[in-house]
C-alpha atoms as a PDB file:
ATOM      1  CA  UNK A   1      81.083  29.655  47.416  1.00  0.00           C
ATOM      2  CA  UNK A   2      79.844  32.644  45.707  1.00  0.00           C
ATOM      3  CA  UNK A   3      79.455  35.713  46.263  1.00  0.00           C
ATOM      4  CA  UNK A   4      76.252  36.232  45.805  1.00  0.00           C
ATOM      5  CA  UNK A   5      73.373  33.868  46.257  1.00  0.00           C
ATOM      6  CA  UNK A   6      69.253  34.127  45.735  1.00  0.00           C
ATOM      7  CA  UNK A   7      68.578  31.374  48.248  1.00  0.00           C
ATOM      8  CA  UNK A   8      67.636  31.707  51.747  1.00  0.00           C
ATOM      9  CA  UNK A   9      67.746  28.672  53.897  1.00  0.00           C
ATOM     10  CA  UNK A  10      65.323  28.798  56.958  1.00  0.00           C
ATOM     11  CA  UNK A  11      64.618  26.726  59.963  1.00  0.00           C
ATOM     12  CA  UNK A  12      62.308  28.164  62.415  1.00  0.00           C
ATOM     13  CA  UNK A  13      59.387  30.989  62.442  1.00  0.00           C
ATOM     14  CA  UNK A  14      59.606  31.539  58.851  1.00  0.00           C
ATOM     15  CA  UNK A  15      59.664  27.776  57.808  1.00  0.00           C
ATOM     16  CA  UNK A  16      55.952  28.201  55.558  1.00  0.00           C
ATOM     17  CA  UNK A  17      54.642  25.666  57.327  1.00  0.00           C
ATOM     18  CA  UNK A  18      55.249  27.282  60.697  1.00  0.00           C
ATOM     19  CA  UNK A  19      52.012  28.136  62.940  1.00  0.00           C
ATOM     20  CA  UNK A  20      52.018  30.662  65.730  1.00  0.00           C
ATOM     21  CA  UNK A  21      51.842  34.611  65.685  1.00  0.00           C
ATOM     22  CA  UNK A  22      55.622  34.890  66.320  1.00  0.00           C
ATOM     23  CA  UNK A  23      57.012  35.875  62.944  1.00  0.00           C
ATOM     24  CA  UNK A  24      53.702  35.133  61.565  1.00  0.00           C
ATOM     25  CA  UNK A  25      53.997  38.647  59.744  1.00  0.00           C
ATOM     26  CA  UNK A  26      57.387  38.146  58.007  1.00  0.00           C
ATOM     27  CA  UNK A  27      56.940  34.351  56.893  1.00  0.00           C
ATOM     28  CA  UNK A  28      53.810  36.068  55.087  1.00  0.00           C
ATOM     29  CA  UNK A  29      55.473  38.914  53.201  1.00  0.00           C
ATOM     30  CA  UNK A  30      58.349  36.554  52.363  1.00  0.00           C
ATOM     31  CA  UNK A  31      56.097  34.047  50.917  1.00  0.00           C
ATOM     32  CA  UNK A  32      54.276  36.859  49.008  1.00  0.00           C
ATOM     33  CA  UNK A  33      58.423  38.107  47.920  1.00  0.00           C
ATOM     34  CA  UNK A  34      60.183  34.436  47.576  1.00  0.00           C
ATOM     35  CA  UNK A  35      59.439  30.605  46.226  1.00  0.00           C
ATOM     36  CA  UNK A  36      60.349  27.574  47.900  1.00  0.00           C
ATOM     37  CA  UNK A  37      62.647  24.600  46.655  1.00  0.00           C
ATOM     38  CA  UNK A  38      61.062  22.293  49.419  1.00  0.00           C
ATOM     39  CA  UNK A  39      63.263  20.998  52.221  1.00  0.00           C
ATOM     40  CA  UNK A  40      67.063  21.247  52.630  1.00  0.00           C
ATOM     41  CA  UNK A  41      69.588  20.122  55.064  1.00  0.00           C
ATOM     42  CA  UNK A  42      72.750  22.428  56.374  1.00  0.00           C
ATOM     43  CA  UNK A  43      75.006  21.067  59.026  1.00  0.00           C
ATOM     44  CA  UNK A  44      74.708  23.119  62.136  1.00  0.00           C
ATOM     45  CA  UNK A  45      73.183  22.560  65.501  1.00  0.00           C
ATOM     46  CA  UNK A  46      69.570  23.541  67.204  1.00  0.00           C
ATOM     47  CA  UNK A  47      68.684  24.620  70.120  1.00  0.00           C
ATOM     48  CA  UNK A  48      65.529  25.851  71.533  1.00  0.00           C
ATOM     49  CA  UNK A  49      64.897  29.250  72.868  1.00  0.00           C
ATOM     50  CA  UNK A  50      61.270  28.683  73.842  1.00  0.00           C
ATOM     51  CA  UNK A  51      59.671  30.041  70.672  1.00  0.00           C
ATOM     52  CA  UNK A  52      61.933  29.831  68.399  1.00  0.00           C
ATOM     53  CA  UNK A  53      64.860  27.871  67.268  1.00  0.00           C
ATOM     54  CA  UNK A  54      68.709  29.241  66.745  1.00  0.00           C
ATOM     55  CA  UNK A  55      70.928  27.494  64.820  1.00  0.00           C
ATOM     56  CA  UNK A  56      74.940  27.832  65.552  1.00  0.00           C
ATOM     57  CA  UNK A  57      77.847  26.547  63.714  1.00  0.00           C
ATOM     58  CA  UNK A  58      78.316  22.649  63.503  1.00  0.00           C
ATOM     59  CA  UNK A  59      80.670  21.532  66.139  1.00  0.00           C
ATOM     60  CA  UNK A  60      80.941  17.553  64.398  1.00  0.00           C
ATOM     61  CA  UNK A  61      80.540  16.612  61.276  1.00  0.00           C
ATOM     62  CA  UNK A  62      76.971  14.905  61.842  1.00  0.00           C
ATOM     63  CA  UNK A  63      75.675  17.965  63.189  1.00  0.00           C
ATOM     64  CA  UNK A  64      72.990  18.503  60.716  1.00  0.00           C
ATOM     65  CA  UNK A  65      70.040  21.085  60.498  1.00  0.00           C
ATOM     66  CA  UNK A  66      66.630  20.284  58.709  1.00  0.00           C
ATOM     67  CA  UNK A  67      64.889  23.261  57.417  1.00  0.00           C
ATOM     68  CA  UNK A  68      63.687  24.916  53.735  1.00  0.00           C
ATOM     69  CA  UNK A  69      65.224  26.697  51.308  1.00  0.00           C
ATOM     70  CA  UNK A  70      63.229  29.755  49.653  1.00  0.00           C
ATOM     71  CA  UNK A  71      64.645  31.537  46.321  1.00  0.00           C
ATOM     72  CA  UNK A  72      64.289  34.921  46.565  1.00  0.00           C
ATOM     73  CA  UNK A  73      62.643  37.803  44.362  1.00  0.00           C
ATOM     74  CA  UNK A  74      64.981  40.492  44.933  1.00  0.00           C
ATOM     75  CA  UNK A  75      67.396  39.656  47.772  1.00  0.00           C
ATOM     76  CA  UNK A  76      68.517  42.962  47.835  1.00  0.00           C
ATOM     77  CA  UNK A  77      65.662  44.565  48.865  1.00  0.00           C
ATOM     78  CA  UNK A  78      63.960  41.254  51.286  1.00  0.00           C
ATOM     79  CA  UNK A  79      67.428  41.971  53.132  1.00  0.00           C
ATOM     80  CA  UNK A  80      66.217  45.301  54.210  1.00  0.00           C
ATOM     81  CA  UNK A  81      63.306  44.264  56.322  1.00  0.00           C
ATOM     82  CA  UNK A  82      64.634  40.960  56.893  1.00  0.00           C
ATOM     83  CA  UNK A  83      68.235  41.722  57.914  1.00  0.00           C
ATOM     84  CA  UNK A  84      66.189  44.346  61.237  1.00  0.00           C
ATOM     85  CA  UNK A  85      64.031  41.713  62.246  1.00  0.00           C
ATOM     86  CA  UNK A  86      66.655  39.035  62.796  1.00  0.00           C
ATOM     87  CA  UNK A  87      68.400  41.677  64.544  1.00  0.00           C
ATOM     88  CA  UNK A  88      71.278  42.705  62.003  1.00  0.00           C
ATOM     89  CA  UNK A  89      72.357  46.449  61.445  1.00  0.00           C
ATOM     90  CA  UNK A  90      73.682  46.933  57.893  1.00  0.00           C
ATOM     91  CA  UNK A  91      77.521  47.512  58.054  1.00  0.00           C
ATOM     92  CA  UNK A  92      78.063  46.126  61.574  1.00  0.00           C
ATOM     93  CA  UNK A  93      79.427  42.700  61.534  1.00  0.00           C
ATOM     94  CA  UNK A  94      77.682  41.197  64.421  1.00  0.00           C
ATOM     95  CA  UNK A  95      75.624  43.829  65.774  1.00  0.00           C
ATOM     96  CA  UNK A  96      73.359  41.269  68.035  1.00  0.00           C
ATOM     97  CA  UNK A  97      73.087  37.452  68.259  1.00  0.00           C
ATOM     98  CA  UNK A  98      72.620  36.774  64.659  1.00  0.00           C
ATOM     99  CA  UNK A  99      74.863  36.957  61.414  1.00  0.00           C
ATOM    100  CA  UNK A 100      73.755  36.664  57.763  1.00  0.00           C
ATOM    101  CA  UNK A 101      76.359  34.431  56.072  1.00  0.00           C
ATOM    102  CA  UNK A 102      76.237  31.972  52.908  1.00  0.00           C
ATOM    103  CA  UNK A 103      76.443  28.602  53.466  1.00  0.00           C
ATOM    104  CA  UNK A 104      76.116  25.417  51.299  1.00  0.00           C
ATOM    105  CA  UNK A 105      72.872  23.432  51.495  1.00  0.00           C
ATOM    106  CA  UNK A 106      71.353  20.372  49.748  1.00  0.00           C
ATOM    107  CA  UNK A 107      68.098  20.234  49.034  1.00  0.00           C
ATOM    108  CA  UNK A 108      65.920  16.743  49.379  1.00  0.00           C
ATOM    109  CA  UNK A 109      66.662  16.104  45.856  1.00  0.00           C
ATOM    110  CA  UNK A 110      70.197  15.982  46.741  1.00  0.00           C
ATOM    111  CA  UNK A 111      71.018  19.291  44.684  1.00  0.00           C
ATOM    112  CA  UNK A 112      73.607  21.469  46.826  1.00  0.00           C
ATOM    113  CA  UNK A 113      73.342  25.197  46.399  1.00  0.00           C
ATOM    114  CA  UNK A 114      74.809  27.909  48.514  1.00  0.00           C
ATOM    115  CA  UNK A 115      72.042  30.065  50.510  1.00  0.00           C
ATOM    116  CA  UNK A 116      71.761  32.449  52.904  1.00  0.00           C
ATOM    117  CA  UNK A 117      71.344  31.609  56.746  1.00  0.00           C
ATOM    118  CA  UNK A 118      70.915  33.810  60.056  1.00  0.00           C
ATOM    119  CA  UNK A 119      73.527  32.235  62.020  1.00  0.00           C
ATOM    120  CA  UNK A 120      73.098  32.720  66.049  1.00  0.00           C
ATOM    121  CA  UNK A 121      76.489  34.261  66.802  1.00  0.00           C
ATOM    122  CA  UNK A 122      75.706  34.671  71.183  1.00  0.00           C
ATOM    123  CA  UNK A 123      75.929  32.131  73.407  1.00  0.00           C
ATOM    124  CA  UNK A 124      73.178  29.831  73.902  1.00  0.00           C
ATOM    125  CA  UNK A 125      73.461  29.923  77.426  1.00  0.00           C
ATOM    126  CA  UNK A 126      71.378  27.095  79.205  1.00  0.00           C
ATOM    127  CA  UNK A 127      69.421  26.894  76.031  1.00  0.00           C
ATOM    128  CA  UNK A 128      68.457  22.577  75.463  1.00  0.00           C
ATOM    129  CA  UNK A 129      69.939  21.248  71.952  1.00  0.00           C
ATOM    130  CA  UNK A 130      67.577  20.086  69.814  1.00  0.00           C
ATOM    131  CA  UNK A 131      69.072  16.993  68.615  1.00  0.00           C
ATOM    132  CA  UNK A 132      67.033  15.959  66.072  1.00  0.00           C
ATOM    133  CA  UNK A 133      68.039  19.362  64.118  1.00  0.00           C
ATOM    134  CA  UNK A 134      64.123  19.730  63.073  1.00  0.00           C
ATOM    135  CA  UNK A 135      61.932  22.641  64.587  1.00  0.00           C
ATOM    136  CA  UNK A 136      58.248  21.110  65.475  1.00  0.00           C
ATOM    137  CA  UNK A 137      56.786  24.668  64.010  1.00  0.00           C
END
């Protein structure tokens, strides 16, 4: 992978076809700052939180996530109001339940390109696994 990517994939609240006030604000004002390449895959697994979807690391190797990927403007400077509301703290690690990490994706064209992802890092607790790996936004 490299070190640096312009892609961000997402799966939940700021999918642009998502509905509902929660996140409503940010999936604006990254649609203003970013374009999207249309839907992507990533392996990982769902589960449901209520309102919103987490996605942890894949535990098999069908363990697969369906989401979007958006390019980016200026990464750099979508990170800084991103990063807070996903809960991240620049130069902790894992300061809360998410991380920001680069992960390879392939897009419906079947293009792979690395991207961004806010991985959930806590425990899901009793959350239920979406199996399907698609958030009904």
């Amino acid at each position: 992978m490299t070190t640096e990517t312009n892609y961000l994939f997402v799966y939940g609240t700021l999918l642009t076809r998502a509905g509902g006030e929660l996140g409503a604000d940010m999936r604006t004002r990254l649609g203003q700052e970013s374009a999207s390449l249309g839907e992507a895959t990533i392996p990982g697994r769902l589960f449901s939180l209520g309102t919103f979807p987490v996605m942890l690391e894949p535990a098999a190797a069908s363990d697969t996530v369906h989401g979007e990927v958006l390019r980016l403007d200026d990464p750099e400077s979508i990170f800084v109001w991103l990063d807070p509301y996903e809960g991240i703290t620049p130069g902790h690690k894992r300061q809360g339940e998410y991380e920001r990490v680069r992960r390879s994706v392939r897009l419906a064209s079947g293009e792979e390109l690395v991207a961004w992802v806010y991985l959930y890092v806590a425990d899901p607790v009793d959350a239920p696994p979406i199996p399907s790996g698609r958030w009904q936004a």
